[in-house]
C-alpha atoms as a PDB file:
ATOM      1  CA  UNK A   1       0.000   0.000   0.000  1.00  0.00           C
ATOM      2  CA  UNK A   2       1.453   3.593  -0.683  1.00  0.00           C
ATOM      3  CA  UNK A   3       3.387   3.065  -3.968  1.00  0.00           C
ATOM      4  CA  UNK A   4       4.486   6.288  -6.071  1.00  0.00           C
ATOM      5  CA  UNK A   5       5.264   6.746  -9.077  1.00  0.00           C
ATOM      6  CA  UNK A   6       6.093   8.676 -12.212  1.00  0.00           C
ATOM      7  CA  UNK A   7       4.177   7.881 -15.165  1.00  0.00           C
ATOM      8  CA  UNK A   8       3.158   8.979 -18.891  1.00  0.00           C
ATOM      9  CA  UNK A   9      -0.488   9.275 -19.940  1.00  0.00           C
ATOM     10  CA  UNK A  10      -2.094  10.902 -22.894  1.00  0.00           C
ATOM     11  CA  UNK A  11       1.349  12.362 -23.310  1.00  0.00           C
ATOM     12  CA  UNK A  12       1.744  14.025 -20.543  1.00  0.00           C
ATOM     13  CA  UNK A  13       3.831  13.510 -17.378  1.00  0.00           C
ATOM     14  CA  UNK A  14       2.275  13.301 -14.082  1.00  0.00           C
ATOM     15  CA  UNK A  15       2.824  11.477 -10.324  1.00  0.00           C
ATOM     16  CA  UNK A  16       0.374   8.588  -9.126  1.00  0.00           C
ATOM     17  CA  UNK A  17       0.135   7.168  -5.803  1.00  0.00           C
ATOM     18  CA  UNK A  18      -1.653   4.093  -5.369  1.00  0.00           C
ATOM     19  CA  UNK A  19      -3.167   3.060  -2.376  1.00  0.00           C
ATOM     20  CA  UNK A  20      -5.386  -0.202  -2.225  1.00  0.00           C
ATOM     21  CA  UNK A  21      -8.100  -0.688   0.312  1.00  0.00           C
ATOM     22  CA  UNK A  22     -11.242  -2.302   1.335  1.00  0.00           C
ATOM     23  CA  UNK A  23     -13.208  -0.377   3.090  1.00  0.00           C
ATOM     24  CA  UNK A  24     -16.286  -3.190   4.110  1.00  0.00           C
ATOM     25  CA  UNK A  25     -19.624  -1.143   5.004  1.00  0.00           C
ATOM     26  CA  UNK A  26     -22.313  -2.231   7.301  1.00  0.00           C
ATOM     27  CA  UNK A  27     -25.959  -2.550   5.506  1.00  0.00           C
ATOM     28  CA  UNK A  28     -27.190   0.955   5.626  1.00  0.00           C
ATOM     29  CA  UNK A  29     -31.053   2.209   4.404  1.00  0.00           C
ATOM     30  CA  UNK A  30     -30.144   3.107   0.554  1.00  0.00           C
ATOM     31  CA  UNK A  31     -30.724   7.146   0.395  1.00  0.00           C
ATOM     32  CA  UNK A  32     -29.511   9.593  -2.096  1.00  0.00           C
ATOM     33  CA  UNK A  33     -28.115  11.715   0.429  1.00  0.00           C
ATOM     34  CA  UNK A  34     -25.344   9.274   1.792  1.00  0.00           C
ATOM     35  CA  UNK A  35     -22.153  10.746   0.323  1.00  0.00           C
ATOM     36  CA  UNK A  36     -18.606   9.418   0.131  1.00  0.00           C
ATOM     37  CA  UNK A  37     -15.710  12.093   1.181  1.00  0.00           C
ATOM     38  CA  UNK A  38     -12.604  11.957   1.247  1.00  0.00           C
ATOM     39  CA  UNK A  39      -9.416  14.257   2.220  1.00  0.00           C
ATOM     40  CA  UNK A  40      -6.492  14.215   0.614  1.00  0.00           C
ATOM     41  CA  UNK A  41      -3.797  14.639   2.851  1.00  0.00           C
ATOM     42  CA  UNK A  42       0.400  14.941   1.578  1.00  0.00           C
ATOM     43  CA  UNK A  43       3.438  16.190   3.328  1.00  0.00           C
ATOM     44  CA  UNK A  44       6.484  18.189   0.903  1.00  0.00           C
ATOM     45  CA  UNK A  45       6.632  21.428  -0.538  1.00  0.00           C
ATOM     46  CA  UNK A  46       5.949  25.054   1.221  1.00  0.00           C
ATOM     47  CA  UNK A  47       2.996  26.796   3.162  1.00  0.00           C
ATOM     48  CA  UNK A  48       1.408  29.971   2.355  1.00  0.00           C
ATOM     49  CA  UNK A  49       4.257  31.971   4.898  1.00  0.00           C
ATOM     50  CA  UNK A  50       7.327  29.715   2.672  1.00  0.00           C
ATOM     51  CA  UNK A  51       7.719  27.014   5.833  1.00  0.00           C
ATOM     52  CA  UNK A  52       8.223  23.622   4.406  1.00  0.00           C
ATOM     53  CA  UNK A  53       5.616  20.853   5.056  1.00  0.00           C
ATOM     54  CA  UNK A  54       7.076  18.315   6.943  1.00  0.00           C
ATOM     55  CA  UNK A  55       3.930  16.863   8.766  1.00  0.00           C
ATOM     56  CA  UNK A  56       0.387  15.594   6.604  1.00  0.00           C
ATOM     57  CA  UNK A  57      -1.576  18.546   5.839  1.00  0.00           C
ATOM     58  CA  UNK A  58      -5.150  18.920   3.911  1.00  0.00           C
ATOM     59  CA  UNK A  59      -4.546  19.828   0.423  1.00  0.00           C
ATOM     60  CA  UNK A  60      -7.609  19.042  -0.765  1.00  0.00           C
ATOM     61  CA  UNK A  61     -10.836  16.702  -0.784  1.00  0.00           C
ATOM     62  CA  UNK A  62     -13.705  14.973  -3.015  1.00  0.00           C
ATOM     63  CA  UNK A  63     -17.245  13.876  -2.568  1.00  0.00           C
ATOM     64  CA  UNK A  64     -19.275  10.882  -4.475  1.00  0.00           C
ATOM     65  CA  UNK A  65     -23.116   9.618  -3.947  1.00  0.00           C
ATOM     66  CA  UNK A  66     -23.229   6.245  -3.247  1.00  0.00           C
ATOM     67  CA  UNK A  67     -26.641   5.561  -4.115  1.00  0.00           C
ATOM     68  CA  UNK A  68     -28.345   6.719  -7.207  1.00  0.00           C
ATOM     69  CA  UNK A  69     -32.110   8.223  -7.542  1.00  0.00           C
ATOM     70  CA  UNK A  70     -33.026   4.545  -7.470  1.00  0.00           C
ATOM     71  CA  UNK A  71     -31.709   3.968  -4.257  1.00  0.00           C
ATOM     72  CA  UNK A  72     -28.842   1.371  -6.102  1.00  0.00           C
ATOM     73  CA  UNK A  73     -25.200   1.261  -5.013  1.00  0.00           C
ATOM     74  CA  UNK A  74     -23.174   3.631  -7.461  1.00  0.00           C
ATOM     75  CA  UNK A  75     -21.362   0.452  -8.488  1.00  0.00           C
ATOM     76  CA  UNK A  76     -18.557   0.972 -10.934  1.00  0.00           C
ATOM     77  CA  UNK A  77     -15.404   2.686 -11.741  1.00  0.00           C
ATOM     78  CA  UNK A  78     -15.084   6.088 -10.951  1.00  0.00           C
ATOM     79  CA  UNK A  79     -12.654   9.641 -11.126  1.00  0.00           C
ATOM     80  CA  UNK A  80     -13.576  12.301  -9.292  1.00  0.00           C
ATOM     81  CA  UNK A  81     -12.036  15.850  -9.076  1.00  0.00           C
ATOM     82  CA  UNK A  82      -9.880  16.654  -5.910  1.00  0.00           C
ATOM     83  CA  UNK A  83     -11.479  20.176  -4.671  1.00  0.00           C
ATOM     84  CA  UNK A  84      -9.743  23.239  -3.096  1.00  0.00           C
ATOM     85  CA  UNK A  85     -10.345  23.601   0.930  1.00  0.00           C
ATOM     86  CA  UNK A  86     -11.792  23.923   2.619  1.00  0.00           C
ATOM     87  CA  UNK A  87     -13.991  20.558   2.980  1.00  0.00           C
ATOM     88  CA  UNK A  88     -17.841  21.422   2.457  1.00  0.00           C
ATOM     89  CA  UNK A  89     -19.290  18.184   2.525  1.00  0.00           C
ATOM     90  CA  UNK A  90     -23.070  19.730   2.028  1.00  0.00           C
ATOM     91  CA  UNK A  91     -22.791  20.707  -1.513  1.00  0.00           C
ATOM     92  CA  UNK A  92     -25.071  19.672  -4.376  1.00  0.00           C
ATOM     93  CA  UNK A  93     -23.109  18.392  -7.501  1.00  0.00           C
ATOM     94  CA  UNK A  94     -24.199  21.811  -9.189  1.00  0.00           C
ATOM     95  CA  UNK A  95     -22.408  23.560  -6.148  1.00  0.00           C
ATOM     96  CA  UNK A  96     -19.604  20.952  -6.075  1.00  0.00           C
ATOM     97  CA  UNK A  97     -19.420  22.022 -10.102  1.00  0.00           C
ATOM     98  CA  UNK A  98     -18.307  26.110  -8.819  1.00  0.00           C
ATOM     99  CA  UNK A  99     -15.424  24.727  -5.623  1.00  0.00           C
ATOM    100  CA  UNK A 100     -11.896  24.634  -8.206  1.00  0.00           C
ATOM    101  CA  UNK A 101      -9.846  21.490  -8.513  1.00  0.00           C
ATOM    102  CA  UNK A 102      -6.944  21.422  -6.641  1.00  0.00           C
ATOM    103  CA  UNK A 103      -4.155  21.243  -9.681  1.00  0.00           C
ATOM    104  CA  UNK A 104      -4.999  18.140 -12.186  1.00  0.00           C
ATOM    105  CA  UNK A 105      -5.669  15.885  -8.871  1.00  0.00           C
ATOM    106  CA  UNK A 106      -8.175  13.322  -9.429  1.00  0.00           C
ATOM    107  CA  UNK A 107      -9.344  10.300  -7.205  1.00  0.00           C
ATOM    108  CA  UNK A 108      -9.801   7.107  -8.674  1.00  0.00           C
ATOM    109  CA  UNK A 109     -12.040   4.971  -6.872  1.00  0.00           C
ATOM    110  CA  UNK A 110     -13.835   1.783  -7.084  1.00  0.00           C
ATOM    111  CA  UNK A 111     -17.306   1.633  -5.649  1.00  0.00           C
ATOM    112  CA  UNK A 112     -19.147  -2.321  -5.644  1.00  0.00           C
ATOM    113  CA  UNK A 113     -21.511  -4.041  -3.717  1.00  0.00           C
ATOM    114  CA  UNK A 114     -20.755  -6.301  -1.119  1.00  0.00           C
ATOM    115  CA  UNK A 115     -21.561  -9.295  -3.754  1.00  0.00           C
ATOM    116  CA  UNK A 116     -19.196  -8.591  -5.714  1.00  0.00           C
ATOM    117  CA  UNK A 117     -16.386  -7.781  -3.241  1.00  0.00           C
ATOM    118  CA  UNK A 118     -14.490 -10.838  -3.897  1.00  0.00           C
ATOM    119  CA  UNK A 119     -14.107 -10.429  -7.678  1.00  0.00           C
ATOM    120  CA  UNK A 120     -13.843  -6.757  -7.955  1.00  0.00           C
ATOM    121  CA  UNK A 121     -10.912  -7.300  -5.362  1.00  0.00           C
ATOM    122  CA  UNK A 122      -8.655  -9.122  -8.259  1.00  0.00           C
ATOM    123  CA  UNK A 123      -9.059  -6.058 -10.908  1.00  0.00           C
ATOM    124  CA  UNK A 124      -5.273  -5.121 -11.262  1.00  0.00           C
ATOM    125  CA  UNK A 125      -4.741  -1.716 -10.239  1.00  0.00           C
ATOM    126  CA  UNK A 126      -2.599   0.146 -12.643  1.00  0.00           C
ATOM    127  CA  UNK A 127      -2.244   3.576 -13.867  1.00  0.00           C
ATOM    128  CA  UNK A 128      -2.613   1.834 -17.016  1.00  0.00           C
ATOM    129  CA  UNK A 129      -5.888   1.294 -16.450  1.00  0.00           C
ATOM    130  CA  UNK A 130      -7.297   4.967 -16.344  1.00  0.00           C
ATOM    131  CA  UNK A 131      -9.442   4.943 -19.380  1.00  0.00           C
ATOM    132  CA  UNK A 132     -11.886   2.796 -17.333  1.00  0.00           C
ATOM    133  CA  UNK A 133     -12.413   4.899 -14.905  1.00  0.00           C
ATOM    134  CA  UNK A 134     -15.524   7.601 -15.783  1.00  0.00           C
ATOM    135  CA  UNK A 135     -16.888  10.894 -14.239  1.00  0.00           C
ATOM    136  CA  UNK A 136     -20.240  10.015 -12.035  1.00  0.00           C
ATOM    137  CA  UNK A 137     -22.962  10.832 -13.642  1.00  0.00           C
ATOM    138  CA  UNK A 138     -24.866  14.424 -12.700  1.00  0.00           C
ATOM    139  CA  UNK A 139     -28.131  14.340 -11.807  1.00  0.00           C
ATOM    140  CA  UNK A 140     -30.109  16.788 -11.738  1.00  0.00           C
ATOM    141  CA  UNK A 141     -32.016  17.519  -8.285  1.00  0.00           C
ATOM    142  CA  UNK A 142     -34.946  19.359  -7.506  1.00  0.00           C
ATOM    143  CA  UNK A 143     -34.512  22.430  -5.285  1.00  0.00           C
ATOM    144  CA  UNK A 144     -36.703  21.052  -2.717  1.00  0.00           C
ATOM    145  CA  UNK A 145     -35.105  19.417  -0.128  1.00  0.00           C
ATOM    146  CA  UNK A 146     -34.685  15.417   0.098  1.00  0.00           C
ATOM    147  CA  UNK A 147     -37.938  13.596   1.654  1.00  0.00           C
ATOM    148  CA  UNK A 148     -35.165  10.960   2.410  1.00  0.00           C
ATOM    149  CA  UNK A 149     -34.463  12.269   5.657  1.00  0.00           C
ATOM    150  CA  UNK A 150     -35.623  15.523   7.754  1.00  0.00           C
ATOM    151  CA  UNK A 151     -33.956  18.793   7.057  1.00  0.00           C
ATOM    152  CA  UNK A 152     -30.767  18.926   9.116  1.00  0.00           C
ATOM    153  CA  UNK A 153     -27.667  21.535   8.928  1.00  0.00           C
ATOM    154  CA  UNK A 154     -25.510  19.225   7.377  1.00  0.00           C
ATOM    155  CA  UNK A 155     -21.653  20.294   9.391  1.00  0.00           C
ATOM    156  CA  UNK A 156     -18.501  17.467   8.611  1.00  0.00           C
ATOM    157  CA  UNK A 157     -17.613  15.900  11.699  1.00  0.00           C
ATOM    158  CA  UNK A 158     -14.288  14.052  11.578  1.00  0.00           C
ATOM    159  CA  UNK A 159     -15.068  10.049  11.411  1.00  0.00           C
ATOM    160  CA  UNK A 160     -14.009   8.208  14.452  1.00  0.00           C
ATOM    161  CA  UNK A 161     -11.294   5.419  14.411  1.00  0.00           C
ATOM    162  CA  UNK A 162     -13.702   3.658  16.386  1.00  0.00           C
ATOM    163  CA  UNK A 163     -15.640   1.388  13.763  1.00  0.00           C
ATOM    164  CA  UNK A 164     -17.970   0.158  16.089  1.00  0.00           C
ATOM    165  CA  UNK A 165     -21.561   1.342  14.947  1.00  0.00           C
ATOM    166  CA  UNK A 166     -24.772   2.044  17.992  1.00  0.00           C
ATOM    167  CA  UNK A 167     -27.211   1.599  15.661  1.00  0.00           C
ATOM    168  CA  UNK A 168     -27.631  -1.749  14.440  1.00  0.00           C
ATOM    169  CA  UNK A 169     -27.384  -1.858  10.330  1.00  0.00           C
ATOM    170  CA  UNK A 170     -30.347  -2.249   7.902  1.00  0.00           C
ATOM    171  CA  UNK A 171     -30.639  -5.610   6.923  1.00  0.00           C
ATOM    172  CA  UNK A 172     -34.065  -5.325   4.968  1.00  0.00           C
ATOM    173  CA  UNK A 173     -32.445  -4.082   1.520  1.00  0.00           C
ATOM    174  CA  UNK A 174     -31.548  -6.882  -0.809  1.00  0.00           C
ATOM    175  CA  UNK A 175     -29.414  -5.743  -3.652  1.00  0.00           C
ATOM    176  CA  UNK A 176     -30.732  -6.498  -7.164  1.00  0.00           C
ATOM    177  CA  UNK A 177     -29.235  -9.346  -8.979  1.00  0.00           C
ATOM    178  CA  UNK A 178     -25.921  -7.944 -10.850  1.00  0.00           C
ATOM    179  CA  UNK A 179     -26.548  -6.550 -14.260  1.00  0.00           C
ATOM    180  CA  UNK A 180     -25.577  -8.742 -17.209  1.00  0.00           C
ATOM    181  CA  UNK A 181     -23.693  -7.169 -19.988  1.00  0.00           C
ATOM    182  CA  UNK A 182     -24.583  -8.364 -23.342  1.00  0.00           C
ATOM    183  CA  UNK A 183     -21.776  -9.729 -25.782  1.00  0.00           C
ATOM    184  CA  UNK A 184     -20.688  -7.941 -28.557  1.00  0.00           C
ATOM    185  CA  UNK A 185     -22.582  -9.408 -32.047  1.00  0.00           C
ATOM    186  CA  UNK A 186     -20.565  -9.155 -35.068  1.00  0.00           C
ATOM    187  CA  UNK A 187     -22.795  -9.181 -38.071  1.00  0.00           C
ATOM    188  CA  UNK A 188     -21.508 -10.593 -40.983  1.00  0.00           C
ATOM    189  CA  UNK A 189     -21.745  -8.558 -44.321  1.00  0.00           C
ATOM    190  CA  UNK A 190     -24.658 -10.263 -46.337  1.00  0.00           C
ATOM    191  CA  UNK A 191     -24.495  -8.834 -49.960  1.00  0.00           C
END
């Protein structure tokens, strides 16, 4: 975990650091306003008064839905923009759209359902393999609040080392059966 490394892509030269995880996730109630954030945190170069960065420091951060508008895990391959700070966790994707990327930074993330766990965890991870990874899609939301859950002031709360959860998970939710991709036809030219 925690290799770096130059590389070339679409002719251009840029730094990678890959960093493999599995994050497991109890059964949670699907809802369109569960979001994934992350910070990125990196040590090196100098602070705003010309001090070099020695320690980890926030540099930047990025936010993904994990369910869609039909309440389905946002299963797939994904890239999304690193954002300037500071971390504003309650912003629509139109509002996420106006916050500036932090450089060319981009998170490259793999979200899947628990079913699928085992096989997504063989995909090779490779810079290589960039082209596979896609923007989320935007979706377009209504200017009235969610009816998912009550209107709260939404305020990010560091998460706890302590995985240990006081409300017992949803276990009601069974995930569709995985979608089958159909196989490429060739047709045959008939003259």
């Amino acid at each position: 975990m925690g290799q770096s490394s130059q590389y070339v892509m679409d002719g251009q030269r840029g730094c990678c650091a890959i960093l493999a995880a599995r994050q497991p996730v109890p059964r949670i109630l699907p809802s369109t306003s569960i979001d994934l954030v992350t910070e990125l945190q990196a040590s090196g170069g100098f602070d705003a008064y010309g001090l070099e960065i020695q320690n980890l420091a926030p540099r930047g951060w990025a936010k993904i839905k994990v369910f869609d508008q039909l309440h389905q895990v946002m299963s797939g391959r994904w890239k999304v923009p690193i954002r300037v700070l500071p971390v504003k966790p309650g912003l629509t994707v139109e509002q996420m759209n106006g916050v500036p990327q932090a450089g060319k930074a981009e998170l490259y993330l793999r979200l899947v359902n628990a079913r699928d766990a085992e096989m997504q965890s063989m995909a090779e991870i490779h810079p290589g393999n960039a082209s596979l990874y896609k923007y989320p899609p935007t979706v377009c939301n209504s200017t009235a609040p969610s009816t998912d859950f009550p209107s709260t002031q939404r305020s990010f709360h560091p998460v706890s080392t302590n995985l240990s959860f006081s409300v017992p998970p949803y276990t009601g939710f069974v995930d569709p059966p995985p979608s089958q991709e159909q196989p490429l036809q060739h047709q045959s030219n008939e003259r």
